[in-house]
C-alpha atoms as a PDB file:
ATOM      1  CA  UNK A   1      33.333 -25.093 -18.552  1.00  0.00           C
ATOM      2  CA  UNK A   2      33.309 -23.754 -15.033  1.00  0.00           C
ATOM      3  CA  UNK A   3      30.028 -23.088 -13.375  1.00  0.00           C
ATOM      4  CA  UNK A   4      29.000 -19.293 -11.818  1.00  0.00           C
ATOM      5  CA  UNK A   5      29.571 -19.959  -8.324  1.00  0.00           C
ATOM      6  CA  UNK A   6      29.159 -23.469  -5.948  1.00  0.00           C
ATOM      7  CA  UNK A   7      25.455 -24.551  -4.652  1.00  0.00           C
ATOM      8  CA  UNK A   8      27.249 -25.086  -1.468  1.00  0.00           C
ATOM      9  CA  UNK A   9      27.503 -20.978  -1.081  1.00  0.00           C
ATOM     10  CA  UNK A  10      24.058 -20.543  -2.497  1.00  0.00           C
ATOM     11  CA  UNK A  11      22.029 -18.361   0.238  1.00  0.00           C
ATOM     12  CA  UNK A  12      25.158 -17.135   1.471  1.00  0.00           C
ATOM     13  CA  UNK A  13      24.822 -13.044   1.831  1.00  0.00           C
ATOM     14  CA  UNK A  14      21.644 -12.902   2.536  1.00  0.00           C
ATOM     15  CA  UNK A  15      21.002 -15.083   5.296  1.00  0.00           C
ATOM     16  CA  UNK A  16      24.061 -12.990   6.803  1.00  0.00           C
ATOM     17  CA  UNK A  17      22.259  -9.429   6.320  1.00  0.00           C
ATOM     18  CA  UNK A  18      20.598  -8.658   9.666  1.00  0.00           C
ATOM     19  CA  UNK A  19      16.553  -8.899   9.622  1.00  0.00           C
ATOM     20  CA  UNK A  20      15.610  -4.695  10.040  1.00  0.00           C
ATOM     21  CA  UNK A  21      11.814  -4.992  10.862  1.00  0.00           C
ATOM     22  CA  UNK A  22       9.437  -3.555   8.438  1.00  0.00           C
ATOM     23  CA  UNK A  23       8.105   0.660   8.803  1.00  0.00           C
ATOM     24  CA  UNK A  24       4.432   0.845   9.235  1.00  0.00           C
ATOM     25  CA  UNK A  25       2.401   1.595   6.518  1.00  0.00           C
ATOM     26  CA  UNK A  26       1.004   5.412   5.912  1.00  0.00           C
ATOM     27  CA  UNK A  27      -1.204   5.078   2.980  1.00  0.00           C
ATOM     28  CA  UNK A  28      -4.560   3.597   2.709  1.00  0.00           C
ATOM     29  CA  UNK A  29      -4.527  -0.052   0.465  1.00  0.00           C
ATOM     30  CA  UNK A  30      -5.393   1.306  -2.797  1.00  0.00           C
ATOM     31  CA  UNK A  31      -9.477   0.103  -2.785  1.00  0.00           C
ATOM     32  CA  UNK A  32     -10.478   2.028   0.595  1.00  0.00           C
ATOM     33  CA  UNK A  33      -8.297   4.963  -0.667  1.00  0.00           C
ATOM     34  CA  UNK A  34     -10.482   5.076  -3.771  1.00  0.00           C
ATOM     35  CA  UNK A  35     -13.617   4.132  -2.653  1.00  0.00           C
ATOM     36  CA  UNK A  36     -12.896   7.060  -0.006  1.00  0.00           C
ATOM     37  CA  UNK A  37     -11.988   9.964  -2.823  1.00  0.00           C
ATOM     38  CA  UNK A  38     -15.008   8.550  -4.147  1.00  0.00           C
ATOM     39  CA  UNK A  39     -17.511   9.416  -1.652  1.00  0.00           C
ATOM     40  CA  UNK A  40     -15.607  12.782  -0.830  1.00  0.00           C
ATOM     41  CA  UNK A  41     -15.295  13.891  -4.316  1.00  0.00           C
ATOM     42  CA  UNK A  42     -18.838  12.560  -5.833  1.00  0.00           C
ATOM     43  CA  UNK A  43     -21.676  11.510  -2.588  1.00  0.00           C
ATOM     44  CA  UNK A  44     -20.355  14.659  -0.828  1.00  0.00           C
ATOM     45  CA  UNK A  45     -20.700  16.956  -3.200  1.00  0.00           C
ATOM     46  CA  UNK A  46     -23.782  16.042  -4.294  1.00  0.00           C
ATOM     47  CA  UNK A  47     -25.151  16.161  -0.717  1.00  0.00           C
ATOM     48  CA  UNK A  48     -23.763  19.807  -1.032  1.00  0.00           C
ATOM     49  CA  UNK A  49     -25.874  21.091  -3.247  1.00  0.00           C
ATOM     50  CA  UNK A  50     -29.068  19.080  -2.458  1.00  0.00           C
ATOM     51  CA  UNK A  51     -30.686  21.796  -0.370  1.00  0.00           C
ATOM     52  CA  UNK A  52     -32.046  21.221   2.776  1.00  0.00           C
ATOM     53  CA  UNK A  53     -35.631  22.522   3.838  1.00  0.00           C
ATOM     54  CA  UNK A  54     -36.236  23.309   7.766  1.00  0.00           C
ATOM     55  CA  UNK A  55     -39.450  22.437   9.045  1.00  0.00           C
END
């Protein structure tokens, strides 16, 4: 039974597709982005509507 294709041509196509350097990344990594909603939505909010007396 014949195999699916040589070892010999293993690698073949890709190592002939030209290296396209990566785009730069617009989001946040996921923990800082959440962490960050975090304090906008919830710490900032609350500050809100703590009021503030002059002295």
């Amino acid at each position: 039974m014949p195999s699916h294709g040589s070892l010999t041509k293993a690698g073949k196509v890709r190592s002939q597709t030209p290296k396209i350097p990566p785009k730069p990344k617009k989001n946040m990594p996921p923990r800082r982005r959440n962490r960050w909603e975090y304090v906008r939505r919830i710490v900032m909010a609350q500050e809100a509507t703590v009021p503030r007396y002059r002295r």
